[in-house]
N, C-alpha and C. Protein backbone atom coordinates (compact mmCIF):
# COMPACT_ATOMS: atom_id res chain seq x y z
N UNK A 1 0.85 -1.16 0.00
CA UNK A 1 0.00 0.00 0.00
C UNK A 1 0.90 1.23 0.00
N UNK A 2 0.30 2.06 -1.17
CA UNK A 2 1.69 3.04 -0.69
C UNK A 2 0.83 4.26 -0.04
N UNK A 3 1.75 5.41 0.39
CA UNK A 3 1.31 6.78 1.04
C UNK A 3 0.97 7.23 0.05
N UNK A 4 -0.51 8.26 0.20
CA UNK A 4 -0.87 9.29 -0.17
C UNK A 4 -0.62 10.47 0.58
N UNK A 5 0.13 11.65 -0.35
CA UNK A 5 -0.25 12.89 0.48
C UNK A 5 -1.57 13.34 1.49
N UNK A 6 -1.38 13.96 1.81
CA UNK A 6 -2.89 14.55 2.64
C UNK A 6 -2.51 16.10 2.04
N UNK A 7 -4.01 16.53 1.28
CA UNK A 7 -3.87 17.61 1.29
C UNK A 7 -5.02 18.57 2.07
N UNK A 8 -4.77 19.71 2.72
CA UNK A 8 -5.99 20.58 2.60
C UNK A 8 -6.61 21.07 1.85
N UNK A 9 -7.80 21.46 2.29
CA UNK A 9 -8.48 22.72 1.30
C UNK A 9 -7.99 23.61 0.48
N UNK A 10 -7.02 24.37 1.65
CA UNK A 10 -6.33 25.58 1.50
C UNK A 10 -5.14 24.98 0.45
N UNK A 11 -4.37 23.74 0.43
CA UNK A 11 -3.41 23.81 -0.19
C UNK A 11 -3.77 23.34 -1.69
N UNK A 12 -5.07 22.66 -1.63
CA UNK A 12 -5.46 22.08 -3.17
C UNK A 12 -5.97 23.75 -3.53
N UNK A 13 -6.54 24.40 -3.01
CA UNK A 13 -7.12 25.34 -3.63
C UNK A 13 -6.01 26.63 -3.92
N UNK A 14 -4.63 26.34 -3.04
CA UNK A 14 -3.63 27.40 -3.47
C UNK A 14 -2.76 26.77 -5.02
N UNK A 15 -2.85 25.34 -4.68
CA UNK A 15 -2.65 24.47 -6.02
C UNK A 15 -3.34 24.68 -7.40
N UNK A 16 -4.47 24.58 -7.34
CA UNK A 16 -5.38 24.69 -8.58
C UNK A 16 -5.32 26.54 -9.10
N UNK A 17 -5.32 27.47 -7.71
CA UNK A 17 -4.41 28.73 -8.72
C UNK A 17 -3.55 29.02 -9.02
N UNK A 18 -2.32 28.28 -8.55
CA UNK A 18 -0.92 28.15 -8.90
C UNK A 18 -1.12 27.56 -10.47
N UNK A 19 -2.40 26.50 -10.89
CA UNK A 19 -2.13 25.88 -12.10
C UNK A 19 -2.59 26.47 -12.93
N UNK A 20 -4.14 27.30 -12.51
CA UNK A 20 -4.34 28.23 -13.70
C UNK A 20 -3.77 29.42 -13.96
N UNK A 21 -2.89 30.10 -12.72
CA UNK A 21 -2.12 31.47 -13.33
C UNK A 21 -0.86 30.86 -14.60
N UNK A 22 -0.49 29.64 -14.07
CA UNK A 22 0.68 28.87 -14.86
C UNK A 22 -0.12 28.93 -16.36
N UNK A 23 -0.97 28.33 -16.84
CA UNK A 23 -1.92 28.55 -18.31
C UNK A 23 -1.94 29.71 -18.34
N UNK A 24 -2.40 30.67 -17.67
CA UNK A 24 -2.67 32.07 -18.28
C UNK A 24 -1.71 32.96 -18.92
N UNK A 25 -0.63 32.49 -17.64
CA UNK A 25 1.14 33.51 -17.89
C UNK A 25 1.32 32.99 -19.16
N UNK A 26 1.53 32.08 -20.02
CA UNK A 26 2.34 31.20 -20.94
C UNK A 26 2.15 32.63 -22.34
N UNK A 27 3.41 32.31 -22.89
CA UNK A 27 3.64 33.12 -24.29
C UNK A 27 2.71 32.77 -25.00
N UNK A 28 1.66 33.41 -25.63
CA UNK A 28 0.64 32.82 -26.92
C UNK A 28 1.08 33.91 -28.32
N UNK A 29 0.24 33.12 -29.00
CA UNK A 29 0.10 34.22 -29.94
C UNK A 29 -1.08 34.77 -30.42
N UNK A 30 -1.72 36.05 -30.28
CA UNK A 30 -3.13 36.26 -30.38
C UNK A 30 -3.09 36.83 -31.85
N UNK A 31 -4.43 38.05 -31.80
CA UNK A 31 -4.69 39.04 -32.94
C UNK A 31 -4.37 40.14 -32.22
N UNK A 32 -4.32 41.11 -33.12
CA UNK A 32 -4.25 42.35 -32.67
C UNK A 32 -5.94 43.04 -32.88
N UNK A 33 -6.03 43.41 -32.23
CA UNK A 33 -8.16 43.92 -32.56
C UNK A 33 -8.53 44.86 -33.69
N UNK A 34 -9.05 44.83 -34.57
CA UNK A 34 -9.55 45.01 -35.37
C UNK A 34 -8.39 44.74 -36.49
N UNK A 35 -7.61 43.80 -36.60
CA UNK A 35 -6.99 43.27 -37.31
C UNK A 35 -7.04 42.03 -37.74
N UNK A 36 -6.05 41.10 -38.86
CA UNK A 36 -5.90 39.78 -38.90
C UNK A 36 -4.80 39.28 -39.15
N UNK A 37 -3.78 40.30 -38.40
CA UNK A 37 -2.63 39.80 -37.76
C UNK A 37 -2.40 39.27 -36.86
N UNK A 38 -1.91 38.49 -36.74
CA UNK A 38 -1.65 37.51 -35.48
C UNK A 38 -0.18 38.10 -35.25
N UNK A 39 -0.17 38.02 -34.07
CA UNK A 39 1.11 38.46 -33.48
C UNK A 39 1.65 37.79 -31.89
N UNK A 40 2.72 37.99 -31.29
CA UNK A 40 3.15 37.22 -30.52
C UNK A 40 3.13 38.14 -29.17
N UNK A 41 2.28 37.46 -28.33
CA UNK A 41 2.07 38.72 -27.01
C UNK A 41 2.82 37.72 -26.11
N UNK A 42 3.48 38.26 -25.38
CA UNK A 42 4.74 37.94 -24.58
C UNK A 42 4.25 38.82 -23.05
N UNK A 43 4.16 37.64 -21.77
CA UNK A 43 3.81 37.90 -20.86
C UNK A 43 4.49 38.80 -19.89
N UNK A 44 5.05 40.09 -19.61
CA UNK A 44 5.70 40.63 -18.63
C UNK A 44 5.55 40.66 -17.46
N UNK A 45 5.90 39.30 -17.20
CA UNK A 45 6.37 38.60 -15.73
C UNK A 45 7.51 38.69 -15.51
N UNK A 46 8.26 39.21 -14.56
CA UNK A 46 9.24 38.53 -13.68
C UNK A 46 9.44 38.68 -12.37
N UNK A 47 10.42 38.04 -11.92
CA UNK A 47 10.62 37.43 -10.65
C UNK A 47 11.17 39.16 -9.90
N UNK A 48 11.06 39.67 -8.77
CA UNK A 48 11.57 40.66 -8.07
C UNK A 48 12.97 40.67 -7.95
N UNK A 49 13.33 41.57 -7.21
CA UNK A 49 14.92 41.74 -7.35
C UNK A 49 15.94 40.75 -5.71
N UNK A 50 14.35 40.27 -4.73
CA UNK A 50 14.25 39.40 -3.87
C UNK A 50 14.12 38.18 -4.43
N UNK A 51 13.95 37.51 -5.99
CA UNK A 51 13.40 36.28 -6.38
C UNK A 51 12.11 35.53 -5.97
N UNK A 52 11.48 36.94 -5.30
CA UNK A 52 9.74 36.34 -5.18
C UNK A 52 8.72 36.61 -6.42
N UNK A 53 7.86 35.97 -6.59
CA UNK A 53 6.56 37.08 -7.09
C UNK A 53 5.50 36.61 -6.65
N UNK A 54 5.03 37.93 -6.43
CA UNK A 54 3.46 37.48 -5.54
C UNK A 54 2.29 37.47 -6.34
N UNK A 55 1.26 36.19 -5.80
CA UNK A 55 0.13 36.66 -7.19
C UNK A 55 -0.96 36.66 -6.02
N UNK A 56 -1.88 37.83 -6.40
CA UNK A 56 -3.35 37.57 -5.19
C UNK A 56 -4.69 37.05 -6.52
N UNK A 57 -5.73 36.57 -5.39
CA UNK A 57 -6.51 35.40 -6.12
C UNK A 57 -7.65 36.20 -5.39
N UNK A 58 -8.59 36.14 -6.03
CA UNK A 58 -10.09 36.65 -5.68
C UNK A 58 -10.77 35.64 -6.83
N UNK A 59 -11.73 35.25 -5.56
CA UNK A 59 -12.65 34.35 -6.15
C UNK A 59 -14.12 35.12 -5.87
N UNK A 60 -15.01 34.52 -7.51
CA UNK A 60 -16.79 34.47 -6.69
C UNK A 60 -16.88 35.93 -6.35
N UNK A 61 -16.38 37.01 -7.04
CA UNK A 61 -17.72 38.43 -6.76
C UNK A 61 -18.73 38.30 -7.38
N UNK A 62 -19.13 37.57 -7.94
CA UNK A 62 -20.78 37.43 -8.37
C UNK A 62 -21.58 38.46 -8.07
N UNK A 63 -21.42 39.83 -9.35
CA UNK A 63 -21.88 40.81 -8.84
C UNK A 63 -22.61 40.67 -10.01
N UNK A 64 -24.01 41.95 -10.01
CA UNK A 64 -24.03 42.68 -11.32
C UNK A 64 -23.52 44.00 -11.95
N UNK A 65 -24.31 44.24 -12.25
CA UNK A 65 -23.42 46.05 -12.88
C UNK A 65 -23.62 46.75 -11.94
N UNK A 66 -24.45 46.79 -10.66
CA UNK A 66 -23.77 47.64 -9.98
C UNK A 66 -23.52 47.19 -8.57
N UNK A 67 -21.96 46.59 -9.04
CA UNK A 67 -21.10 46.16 -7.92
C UNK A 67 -21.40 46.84 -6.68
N UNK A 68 -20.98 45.90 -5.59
CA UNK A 68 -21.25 46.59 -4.58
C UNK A 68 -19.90 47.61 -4.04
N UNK A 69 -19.65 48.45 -3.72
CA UNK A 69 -18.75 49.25 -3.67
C UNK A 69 -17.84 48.49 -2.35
N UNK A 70 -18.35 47.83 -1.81
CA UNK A 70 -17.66 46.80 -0.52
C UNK A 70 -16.04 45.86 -0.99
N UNK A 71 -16.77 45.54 -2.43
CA UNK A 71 -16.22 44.60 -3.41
C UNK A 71 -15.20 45.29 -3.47
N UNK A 72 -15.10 46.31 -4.24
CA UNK A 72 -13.99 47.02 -5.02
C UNK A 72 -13.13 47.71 -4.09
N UNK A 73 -13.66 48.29 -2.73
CA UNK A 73 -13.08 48.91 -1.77
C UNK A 73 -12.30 47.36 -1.18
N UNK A 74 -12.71 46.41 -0.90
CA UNK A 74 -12.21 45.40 -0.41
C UNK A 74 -10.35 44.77 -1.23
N UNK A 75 -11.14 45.04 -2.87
CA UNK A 75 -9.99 44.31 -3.70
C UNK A 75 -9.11 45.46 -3.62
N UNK A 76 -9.20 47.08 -3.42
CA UNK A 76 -8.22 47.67 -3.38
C UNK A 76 -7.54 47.62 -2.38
N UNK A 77 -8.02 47.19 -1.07
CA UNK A 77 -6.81 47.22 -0.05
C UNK A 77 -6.35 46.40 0.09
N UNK A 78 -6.25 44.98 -0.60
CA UNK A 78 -5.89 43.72 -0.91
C UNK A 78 -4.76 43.98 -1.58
N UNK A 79 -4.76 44.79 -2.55
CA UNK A 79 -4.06 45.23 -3.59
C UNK A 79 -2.93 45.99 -3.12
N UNK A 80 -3.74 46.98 -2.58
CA UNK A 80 -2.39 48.57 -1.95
C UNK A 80 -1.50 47.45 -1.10
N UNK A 81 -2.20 46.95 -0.39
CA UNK A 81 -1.32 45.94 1.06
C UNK A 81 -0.44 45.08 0.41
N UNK A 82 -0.85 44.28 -0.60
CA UNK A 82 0.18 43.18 -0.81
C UNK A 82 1.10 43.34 -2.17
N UNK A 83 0.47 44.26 -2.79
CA UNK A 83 1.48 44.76 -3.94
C UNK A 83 1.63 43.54 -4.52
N UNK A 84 0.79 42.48 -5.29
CA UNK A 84 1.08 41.57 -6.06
C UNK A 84 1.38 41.80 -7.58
N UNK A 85 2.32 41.41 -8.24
CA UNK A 85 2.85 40.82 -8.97
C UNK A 85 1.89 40.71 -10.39
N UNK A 86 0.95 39.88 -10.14
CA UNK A 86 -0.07 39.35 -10.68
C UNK A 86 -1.15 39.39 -9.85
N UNK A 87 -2.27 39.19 -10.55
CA UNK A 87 -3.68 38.98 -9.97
C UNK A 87 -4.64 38.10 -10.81
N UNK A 88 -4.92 37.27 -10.08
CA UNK A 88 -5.63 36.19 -10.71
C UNK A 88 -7.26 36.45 -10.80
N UNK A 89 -8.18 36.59 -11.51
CA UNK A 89 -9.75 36.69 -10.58
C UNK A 89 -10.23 35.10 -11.07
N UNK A 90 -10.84 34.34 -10.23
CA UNK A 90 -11.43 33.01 -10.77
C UNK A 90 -12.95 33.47 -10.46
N UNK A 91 -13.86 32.58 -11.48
CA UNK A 91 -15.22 32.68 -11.76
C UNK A 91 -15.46 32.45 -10.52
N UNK A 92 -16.72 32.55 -9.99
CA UNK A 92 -17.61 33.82 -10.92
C UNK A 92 -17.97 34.96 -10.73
N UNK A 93 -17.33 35.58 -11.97
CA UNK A 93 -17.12 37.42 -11.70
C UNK A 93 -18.27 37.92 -11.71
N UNK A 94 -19.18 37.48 -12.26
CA UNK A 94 -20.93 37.62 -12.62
C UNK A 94 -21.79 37.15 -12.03
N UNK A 95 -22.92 37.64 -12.00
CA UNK A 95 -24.11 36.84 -11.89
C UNK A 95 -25.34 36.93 -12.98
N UNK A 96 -26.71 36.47 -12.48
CA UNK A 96 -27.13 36.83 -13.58
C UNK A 96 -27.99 37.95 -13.64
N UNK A 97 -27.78 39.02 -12.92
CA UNK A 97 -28.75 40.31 -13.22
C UNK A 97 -28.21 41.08 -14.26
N UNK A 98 -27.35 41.09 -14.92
CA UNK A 98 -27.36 41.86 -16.29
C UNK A 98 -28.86 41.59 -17.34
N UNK A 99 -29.17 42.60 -17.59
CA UNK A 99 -30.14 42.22 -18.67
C UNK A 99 -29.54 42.79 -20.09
N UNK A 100 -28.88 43.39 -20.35
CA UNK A 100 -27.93 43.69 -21.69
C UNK A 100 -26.49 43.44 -21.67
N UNK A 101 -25.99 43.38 -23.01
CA UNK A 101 -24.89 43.29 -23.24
C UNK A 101 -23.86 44.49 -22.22
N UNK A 102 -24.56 45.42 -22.82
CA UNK A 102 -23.79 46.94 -21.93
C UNK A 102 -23.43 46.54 -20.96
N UNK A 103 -24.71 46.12 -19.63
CA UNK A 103 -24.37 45.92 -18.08
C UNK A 103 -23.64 44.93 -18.03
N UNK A 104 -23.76 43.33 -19.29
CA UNK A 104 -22.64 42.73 -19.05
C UNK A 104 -21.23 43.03 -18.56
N UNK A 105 -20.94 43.91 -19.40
CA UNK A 105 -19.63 44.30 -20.03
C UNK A 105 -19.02 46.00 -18.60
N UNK A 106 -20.34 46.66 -18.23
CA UNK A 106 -20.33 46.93 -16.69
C UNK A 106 -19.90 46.11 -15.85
N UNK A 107 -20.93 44.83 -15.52
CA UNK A 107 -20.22 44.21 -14.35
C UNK A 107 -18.90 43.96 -14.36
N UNK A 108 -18.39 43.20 -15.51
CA UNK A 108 -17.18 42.84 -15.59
C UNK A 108 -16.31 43.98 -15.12
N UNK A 109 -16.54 45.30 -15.98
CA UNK A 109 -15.44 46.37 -16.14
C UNK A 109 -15.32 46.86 -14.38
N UNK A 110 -16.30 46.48 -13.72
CA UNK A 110 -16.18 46.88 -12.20
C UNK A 110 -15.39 46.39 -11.27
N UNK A 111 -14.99 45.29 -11.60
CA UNK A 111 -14.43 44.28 -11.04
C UNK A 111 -13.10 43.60 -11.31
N UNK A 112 -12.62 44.63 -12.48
CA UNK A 112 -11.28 44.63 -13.12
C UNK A 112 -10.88 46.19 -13.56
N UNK A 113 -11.59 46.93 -12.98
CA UNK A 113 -11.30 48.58 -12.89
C UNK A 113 -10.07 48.41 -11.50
N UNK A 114 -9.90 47.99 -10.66
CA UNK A 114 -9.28 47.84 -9.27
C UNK A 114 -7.64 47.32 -9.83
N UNK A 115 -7.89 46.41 -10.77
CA UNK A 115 -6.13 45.99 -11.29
C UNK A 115 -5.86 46.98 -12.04
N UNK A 116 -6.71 47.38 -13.17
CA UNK A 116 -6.10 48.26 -14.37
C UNK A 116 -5.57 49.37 -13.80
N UNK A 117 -6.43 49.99 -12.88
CA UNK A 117 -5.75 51.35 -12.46
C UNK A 117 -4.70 51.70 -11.61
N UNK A 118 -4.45 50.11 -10.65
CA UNK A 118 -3.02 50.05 -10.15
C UNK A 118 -1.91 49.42 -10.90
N UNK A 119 -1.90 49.01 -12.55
CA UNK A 119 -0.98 48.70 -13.14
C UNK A 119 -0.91 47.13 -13.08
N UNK A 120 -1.52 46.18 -12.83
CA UNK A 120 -1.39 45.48 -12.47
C UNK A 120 -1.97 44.78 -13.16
N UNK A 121 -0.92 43.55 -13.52
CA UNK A 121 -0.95 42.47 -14.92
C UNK A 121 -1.72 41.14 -13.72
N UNK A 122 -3.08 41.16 -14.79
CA UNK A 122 -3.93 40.39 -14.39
C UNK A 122 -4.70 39.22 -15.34
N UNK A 123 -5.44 38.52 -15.05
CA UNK A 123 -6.22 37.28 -15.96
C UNK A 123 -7.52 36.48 -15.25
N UNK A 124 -8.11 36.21 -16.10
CA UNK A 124 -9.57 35.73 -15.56
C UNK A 124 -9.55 34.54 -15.87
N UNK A 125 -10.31 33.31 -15.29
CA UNK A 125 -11.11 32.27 -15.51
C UNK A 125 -12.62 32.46 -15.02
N UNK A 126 -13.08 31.83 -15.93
CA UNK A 126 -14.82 32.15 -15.75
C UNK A 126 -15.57 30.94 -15.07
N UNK A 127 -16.54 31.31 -14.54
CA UNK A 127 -17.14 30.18 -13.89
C UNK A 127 -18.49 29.76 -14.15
N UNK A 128 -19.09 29.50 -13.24
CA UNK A 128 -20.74 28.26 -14.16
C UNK A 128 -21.72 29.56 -14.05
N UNK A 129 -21.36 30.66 -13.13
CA UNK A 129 -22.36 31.53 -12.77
C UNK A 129 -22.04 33.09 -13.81
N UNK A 130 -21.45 32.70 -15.02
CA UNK A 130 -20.52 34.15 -15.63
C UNK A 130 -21.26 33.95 -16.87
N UNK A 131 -22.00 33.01 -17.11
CA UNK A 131 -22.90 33.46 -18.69
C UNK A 131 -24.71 33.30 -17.60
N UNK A 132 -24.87 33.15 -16.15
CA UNK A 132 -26.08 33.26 -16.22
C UNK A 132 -26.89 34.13 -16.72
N UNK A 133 -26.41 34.92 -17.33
CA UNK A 133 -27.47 36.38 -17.88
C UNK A 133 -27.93 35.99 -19.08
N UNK A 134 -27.06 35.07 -19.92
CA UNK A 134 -27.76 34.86 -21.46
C UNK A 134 -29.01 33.61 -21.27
N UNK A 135 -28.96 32.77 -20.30
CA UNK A 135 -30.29 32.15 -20.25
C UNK A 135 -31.48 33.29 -19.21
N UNK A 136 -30.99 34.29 -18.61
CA UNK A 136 -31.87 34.26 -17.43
C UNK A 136 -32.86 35.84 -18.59
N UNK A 137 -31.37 36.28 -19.09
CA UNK A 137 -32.20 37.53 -19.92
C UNK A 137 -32.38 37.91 -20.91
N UNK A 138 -31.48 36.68 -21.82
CA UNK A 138 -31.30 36.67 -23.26
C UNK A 138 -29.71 37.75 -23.49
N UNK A 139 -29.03 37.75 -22.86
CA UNK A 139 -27.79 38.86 -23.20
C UNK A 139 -26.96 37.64 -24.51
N UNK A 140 -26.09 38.58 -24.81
CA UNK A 140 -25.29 37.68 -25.47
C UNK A 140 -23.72 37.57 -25.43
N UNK A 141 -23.72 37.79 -24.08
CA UNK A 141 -22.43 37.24 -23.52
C UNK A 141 -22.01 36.38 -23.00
N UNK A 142 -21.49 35.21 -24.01
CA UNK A 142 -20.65 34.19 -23.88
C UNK A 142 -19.28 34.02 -23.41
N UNK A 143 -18.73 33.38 -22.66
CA UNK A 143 -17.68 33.21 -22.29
C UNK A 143 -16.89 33.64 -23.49
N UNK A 144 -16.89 33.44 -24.86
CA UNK A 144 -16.03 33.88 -25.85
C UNK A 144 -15.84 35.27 -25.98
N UNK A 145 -16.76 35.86 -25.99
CA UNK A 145 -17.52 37.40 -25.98
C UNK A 145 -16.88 38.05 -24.74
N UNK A 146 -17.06 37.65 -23.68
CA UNK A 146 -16.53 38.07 -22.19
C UNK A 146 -14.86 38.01 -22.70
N UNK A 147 -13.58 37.04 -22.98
CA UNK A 147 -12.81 36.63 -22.80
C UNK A 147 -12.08 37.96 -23.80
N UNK A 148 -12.85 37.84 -25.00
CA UNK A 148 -12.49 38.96 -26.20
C UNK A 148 -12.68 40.67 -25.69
N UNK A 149 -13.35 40.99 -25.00
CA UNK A 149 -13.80 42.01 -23.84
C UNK A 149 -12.65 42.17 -23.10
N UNK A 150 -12.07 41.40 -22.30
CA UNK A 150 -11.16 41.84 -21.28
C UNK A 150 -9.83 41.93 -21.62
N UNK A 151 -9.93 41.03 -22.97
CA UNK A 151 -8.96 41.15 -24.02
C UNK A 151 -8.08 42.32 -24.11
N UNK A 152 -9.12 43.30 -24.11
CA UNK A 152 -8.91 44.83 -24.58
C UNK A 152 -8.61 45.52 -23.59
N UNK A 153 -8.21 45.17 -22.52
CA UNK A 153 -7.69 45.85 -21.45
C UNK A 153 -6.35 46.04 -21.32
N UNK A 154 -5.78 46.47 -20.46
CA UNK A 154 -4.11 47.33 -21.37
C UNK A 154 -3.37 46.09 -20.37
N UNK A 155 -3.65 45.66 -19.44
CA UNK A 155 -2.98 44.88 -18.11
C UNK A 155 -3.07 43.36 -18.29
N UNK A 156 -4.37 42.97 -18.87
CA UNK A 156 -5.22 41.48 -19.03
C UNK A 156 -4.13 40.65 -20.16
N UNK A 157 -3.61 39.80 -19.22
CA UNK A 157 -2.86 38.48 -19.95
C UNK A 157 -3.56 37.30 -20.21
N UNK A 158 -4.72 37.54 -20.35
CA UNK A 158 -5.80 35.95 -20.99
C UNK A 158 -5.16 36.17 -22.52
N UNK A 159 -5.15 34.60 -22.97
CA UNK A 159 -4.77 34.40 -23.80
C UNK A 159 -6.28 34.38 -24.92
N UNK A 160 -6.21 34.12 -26.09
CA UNK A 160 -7.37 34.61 -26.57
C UNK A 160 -7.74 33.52 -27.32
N UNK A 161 -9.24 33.10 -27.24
CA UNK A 161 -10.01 32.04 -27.22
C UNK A 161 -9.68 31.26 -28.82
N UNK A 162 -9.44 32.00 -29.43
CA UNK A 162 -9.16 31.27 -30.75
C UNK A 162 -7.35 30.68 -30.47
N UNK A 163 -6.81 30.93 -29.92
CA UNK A 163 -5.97 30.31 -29.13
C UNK A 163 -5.78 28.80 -28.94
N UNK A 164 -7.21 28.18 -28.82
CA UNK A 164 -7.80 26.96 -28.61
C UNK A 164 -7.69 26.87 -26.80
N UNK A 165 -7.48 28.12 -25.80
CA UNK A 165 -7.66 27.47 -24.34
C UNK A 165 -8.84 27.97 -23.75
């Protein structure tokens, strides 16, 4: 019989964001937007001048468009305090009270307004609760649609869905 590790909560769940910032960071090659050039976007990561880098993880704001200001006041002092590196957000950034595309594209921008404006190279994974608005209200924001959206943000290292990830 051999040993199994024992893991916790805390360490499978510091594991599983250690594995998706690892996919997100990676060199791809996307488009450039409103083009059909493909070009090579290269992740500006590195290690500190200590050989650390810090990444913070926020999970589940499941907001709509109008975030609660708790949220954003919360992720900024998360932010000012730990000065990470990276910032990960995992699903689900949404919920389903958007009833248009617009507020889609609100909620989101509320909830990734907090990295952009401190400089801070960030990436999303989406979750089961981040397209509830297109069954609950008819929107038409799809995880593809969402991914191409944040795309366009000056900080956002998601790689881009035609990508194949």
């Amino acid at each position: 019989m051999s040993h199994l590790p024992s893991f916790s909560r805390r360490r499978l769940i510091q594991g599983g964001g250690v594995a998706a910032a690892a996919a997100a960071l990676s060199s791809v090659t996307s488009r450039v937007p409103g083009t059909a050039q493909p070009v090579e976007r290269r992740m500006p990561l590195s290690f500190n001048a200590d050989g650390r880098f810090r990444i913070v993880q926020f999970n589940d704001t499941q907001d709509g468009p109008l975030t609660d200001r708790r949220t954003i006041e919360f992720m900024g002092r998360v932010l000012d305090e730990q000065k990470p590196d990276f910032a990960l957000i995992n699903g689900d950034v949404i919920n389903g009270d958007p009833t248009t595309d617009l507020e889609v594209s609100q909620a989101i921008n509320n909830v990734f307004m907090p990295l952009e404006s401190r400089g801070i190279p960030w990436a999303v994974t989406f979750g089961n609760h981040d397209e509830d608005s297109t069954e609950e209200h008819g929107t038409h924001a799809f995880e593809p649609q969402m991914v191409e959206f944040v795309r366009q943000y000056k900080h956002n290292l998601n790689p881009s869905d035609a990508d194949g990830l």
